[in-house]
Protein backbone atom coordinates (compact mmCIF):
# COMPACT_ATOMS: atom_id res chain seq x y z
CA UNK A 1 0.00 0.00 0.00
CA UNK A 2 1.63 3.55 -1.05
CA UNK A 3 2.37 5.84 1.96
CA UNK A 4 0.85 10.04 1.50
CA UNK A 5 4.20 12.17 2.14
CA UNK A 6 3.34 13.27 5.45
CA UNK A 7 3.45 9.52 6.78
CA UNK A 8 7.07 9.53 4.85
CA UNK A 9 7.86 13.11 6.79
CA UNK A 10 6.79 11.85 9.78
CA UNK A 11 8.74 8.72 9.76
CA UNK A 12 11.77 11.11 9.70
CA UNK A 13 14.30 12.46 12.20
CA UNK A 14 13.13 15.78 13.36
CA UNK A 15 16.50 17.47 12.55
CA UNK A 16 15.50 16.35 8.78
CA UNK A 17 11.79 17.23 9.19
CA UNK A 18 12.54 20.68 10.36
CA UNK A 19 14.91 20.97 7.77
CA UNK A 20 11.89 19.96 5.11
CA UNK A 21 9.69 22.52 6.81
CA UNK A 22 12.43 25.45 6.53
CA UNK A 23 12.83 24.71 2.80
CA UNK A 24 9.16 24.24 2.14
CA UNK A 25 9.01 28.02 3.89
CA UNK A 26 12.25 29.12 1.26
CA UNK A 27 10.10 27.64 -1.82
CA UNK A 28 6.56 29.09 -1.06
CA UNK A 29 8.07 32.57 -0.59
CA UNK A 30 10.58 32.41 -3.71
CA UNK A 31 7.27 31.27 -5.51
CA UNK A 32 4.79 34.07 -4.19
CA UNK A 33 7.68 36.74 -5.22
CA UNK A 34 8.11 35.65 -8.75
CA UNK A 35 3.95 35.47 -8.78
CA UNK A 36 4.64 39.12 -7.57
CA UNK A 37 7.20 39.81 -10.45
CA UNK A 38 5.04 38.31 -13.33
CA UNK A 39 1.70 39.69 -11.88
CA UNK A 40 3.47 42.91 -12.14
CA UNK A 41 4.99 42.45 -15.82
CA UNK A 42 1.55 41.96 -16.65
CA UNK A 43 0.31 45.18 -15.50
CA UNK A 44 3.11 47.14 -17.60
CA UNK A 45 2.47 45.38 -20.67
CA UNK A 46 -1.21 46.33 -20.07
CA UNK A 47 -0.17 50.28 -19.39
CA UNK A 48 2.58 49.74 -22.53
CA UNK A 49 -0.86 48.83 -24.89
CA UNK A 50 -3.12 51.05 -23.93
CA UNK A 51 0.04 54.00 -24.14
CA UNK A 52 0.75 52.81 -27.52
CA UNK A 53 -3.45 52.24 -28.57
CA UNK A 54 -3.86 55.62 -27.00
């Protein structure tokens, strides 16, 4: 029968769990500032068209 990750996780030292949990934190920020980079490309190629439509 296939074990879900957190049964994996929990199977683990803690020294390695925390160490999961510290990178999970480093990946979920990285990913919500390049969300906040691309969201914000977005908005000056929007100003850029209507500029150059204008």
């Amino acid at each position: 029968m296939a074990r879900r990750l957190d049964e994996v996780i929990a199977g683990l030292p803690l020294r390695q769990q925390q160490e999961i949990e510290e990178q999970a934190a480093r990946f979920i920020a990285e990913e919500k500032t390049l969300r906040d980079v691309r969201q914000a490309h977005a908005l000056a190629q929007e100003r850029m068209a209507a500029v150059l439509h204008n």
